[in-house]
N, C-alpha and C. Protein backbone atom coordinates (compact mmCIF):
# COMPACT_ATOMS: atom_id res chain seq x y z
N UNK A 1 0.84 -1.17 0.00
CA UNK A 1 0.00 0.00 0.00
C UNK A 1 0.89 1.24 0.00
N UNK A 2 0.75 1.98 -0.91
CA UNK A 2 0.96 3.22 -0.74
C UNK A 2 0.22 4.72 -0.33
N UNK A 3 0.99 5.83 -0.17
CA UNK A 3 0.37 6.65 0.56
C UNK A 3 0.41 8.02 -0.23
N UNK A 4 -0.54 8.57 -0.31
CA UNK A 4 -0.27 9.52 -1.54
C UNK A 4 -0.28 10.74 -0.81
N UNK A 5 0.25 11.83 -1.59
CA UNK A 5 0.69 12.97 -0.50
C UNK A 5 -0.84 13.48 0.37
N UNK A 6 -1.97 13.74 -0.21
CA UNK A 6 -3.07 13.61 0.62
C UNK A 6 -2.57 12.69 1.94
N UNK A 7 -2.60 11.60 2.08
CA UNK A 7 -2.26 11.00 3.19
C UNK A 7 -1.55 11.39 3.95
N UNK A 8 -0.26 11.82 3.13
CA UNK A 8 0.89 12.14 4.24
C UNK A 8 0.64 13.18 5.42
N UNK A 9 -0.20 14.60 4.38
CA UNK A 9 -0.60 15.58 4.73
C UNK A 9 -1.55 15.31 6.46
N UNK A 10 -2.40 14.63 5.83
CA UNK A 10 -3.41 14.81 7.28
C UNK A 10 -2.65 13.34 8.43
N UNK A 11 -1.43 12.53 7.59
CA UNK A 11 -1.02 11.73 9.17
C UNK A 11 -0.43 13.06 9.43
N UNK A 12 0.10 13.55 9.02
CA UNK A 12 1.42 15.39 9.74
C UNK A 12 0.64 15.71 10.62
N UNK A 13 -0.80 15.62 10.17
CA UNK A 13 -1.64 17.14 10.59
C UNK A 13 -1.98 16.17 12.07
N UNK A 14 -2.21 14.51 12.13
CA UNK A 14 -2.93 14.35 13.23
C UNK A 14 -1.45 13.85 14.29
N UNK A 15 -0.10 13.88 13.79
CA UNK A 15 1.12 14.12 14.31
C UNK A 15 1.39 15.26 15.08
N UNK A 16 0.67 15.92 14.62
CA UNK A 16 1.36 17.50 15.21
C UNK A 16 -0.20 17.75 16.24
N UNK A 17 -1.11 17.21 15.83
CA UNK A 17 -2.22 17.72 16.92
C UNK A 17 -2.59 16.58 17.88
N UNK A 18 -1.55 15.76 18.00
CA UNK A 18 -1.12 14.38 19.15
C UNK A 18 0.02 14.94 20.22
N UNK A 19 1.41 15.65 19.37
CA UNK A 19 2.55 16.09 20.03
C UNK A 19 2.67 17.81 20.22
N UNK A 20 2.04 17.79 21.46
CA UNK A 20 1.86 19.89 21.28
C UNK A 20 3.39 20.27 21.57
N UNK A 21 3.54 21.20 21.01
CA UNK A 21 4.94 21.92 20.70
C UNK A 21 4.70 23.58 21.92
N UNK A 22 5.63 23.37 22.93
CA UNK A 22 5.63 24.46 23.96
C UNK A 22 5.45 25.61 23.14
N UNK A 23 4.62 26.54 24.24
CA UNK A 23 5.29 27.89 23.27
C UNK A 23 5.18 29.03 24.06
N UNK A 24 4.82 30.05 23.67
CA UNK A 24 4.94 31.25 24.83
C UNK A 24 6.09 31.70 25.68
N UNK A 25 6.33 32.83 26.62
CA UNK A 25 7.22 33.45 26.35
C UNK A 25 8.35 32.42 26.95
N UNK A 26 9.86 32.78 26.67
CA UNK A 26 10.79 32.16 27.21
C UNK A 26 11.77 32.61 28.04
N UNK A 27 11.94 33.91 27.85
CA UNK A 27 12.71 35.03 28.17
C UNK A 27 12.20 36.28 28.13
N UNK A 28 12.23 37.27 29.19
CA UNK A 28 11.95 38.27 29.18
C UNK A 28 13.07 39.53 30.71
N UNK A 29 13.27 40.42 29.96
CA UNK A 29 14.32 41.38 30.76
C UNK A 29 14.03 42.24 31.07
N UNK A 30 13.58 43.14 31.99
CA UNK A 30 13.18 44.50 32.12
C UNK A 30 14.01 45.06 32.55
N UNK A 31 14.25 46.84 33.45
CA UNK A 31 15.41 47.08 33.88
C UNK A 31 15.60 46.55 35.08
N UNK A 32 14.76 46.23 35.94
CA UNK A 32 14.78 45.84 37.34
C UNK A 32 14.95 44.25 37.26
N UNK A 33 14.66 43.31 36.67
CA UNK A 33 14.64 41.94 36.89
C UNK A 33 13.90 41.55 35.71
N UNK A 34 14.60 40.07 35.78
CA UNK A 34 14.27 39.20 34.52
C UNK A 34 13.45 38.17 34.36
N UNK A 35 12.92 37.21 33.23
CA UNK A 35 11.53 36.36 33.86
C UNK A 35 12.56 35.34 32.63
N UNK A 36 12.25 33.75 33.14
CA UNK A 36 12.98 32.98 32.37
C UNK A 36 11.10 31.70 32.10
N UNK A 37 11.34 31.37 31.71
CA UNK A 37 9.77 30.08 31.18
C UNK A 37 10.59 28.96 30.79
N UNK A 38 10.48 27.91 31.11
CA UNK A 38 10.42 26.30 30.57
C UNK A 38 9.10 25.86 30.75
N UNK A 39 8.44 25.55 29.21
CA UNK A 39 7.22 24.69 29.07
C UNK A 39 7.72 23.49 28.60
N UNK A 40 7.18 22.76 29.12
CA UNK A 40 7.25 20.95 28.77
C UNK A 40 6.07 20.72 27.94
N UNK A 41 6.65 19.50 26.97
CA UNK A 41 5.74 18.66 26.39
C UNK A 41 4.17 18.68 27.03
N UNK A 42 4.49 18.51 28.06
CA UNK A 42 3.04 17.97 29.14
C UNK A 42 2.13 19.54 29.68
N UNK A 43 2.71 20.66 28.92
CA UNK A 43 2.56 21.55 29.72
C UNK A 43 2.65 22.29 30.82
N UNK A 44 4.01 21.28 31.44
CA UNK A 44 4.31 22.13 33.14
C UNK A 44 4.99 22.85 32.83
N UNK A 45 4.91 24.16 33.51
CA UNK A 45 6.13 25.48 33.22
C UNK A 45 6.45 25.35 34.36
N UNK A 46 7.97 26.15 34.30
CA UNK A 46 9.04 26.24 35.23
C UNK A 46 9.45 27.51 34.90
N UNK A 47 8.80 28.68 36.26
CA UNK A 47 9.21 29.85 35.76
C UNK A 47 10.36 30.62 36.87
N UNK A 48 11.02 31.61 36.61
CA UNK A 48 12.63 31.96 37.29
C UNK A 48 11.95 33.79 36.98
N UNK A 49 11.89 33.98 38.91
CA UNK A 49 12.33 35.69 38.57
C UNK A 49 13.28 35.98 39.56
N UNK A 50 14.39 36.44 38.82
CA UNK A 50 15.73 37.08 38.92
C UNK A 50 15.95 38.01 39.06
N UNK A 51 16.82 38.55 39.65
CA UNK A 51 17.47 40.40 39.42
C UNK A 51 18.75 40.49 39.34
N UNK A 52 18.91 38.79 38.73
CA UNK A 52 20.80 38.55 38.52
C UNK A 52 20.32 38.70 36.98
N UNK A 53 21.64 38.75 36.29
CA UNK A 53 21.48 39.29 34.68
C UNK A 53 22.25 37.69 34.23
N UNK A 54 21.66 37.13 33.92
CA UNK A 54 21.72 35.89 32.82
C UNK A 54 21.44 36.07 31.30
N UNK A 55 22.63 35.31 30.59
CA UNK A 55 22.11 35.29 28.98
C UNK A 55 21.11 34.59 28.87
N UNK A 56 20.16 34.81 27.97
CA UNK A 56 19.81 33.66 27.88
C UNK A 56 19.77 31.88 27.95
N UNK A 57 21.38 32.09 27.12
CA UNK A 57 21.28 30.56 27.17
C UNK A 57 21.18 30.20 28.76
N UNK A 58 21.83 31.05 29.76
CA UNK A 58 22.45 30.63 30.87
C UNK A 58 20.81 29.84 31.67
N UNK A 59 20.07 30.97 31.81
CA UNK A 59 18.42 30.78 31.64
C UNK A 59 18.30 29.58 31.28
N UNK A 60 18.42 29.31 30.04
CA UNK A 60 17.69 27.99 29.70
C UNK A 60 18.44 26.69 30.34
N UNK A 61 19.58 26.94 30.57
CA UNK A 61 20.47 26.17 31.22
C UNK A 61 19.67 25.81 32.27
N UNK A 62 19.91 26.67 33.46
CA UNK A 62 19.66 27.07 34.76
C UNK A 62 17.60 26.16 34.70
N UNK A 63 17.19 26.58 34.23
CA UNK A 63 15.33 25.82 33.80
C UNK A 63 15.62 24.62 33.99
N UNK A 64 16.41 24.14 32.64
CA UNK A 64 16.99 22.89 32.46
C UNK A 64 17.16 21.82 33.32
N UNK A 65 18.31 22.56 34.19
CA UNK A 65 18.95 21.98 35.36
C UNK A 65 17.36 21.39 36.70
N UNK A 66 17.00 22.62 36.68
CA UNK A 66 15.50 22.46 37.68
C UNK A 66 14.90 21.41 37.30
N UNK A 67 14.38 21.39 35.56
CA UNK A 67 13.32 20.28 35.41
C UNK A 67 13.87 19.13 35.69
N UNK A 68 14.87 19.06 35.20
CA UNK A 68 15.81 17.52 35.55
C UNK A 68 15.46 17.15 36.94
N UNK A 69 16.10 18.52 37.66
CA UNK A 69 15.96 18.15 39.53
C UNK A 69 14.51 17.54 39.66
N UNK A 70 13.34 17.96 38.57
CA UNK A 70 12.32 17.79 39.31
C UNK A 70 11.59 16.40 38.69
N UNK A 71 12.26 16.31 37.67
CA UNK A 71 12.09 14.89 37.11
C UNK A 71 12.75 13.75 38.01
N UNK A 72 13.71 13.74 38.24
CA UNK A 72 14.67 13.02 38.95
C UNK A 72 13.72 12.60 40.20
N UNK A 73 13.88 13.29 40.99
CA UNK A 73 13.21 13.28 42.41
C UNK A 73 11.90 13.71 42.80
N UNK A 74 11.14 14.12 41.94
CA UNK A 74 9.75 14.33 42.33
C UNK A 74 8.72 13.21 41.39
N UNK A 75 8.81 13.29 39.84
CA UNK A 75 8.09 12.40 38.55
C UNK A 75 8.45 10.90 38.92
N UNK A 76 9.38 10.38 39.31
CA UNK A 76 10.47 8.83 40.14
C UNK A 76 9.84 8.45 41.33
N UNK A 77 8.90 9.62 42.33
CA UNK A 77 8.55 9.13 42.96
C UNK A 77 7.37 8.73 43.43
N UNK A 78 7.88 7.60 43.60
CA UNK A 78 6.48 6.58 44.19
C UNK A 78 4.83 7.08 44.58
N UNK A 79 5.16 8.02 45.80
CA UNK A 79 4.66 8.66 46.63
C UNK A 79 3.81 9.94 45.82
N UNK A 80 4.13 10.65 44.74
CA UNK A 80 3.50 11.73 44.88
C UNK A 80 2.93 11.63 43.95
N UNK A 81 1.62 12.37 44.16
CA UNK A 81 1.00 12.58 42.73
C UNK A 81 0.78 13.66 42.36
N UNK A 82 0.80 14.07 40.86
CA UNK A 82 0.43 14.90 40.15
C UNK A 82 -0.53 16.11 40.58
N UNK A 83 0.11 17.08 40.89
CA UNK A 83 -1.26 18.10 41.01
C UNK A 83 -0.77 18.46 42.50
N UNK A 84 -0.18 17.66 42.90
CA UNK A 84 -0.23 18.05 44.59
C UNK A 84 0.46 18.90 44.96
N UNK A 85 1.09 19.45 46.47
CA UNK A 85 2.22 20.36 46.48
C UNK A 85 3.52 19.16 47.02
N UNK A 86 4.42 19.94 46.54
CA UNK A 86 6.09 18.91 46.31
C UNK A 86 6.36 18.88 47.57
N UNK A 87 6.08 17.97 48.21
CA UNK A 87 7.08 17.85 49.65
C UNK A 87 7.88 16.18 49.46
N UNK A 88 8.92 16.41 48.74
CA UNK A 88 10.02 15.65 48.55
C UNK A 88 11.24 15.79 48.73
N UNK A 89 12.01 16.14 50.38
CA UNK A 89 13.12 16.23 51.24
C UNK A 89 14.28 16.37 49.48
N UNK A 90 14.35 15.12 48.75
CA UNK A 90 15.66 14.97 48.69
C UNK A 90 15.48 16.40 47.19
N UNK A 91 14.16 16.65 46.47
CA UNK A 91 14.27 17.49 45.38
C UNK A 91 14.52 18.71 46.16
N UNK A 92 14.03 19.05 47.49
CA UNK A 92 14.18 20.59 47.90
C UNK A 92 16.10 20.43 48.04
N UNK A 93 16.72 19.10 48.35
CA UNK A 93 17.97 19.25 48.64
C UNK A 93 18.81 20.03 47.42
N UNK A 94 18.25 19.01 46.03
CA UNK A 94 19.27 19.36 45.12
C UNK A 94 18.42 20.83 44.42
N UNK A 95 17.52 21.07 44.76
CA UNK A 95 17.01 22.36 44.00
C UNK A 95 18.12 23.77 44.99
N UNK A 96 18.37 23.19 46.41
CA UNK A 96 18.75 23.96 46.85
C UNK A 96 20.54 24.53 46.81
N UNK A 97 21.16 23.19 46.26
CA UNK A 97 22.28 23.33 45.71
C UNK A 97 22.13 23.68 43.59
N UNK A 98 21.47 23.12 43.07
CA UNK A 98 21.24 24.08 42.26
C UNK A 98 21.60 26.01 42.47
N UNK A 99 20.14 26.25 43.35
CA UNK A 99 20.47 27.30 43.59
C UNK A 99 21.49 28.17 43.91
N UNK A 100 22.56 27.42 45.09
CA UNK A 100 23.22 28.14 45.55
C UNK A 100 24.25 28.29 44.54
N UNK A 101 24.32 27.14 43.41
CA UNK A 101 25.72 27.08 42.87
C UNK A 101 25.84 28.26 41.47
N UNK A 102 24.89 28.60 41.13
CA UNK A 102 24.26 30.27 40.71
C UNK A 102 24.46 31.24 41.37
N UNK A 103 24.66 31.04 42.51
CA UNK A 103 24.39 32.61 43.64
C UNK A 103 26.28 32.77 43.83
N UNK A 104 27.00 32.24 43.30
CA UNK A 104 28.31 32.29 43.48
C UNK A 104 29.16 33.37 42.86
């Protein structure tokens, strides 16, 4: 069987309206302090307000680093579910060395 570009067209179309693509803002700087956004696949944002001056990339870095922390030790665990508030000892540990290792 083949698939003629008609086909291809609407599997794309029901590809792309299966896998939502983040969007909205990512970065933003004013003179007083800065706003950083990580949206996930799933729609969780991870948002950063600062009044340290980061490049961007550093930002996306720094998000990065968090979601991981929060994948790692919060999404892994057993215990929590979705929606709730995070009381998971060992993610406040490494969110908190995260942090500090920025504040240097």
């Amino acid at each position: 069987m083949t698939m003629n570009s008609k086909d291809k067209t609407s599997n794309n179309n029901a590809t792309q309206a299966i896998v939502p693509k983040p969007n909205g803002i990512k970065h933003m700087q004013t003179s007083s302090f800065q706003v950083g956004c990580l949206s996930t696949l799933t729609n969780m944002k991870f948002v950063i307000f600062t009044i340290n001056e980061f490049s961007v990339n550093e930002m996306e870095i720094l998000l990065t680093k968090i979601y991981e922390c929060y994948f790692e030790y919060v999404l892994k665990n057993p215990f929590y579910e979705i929606e709730m508030p995070i009381r998971v000892q060992l993610f406040d540990e490494q969110l908190q060395l995260i942090v500090n290792g920025i504040n240097r």
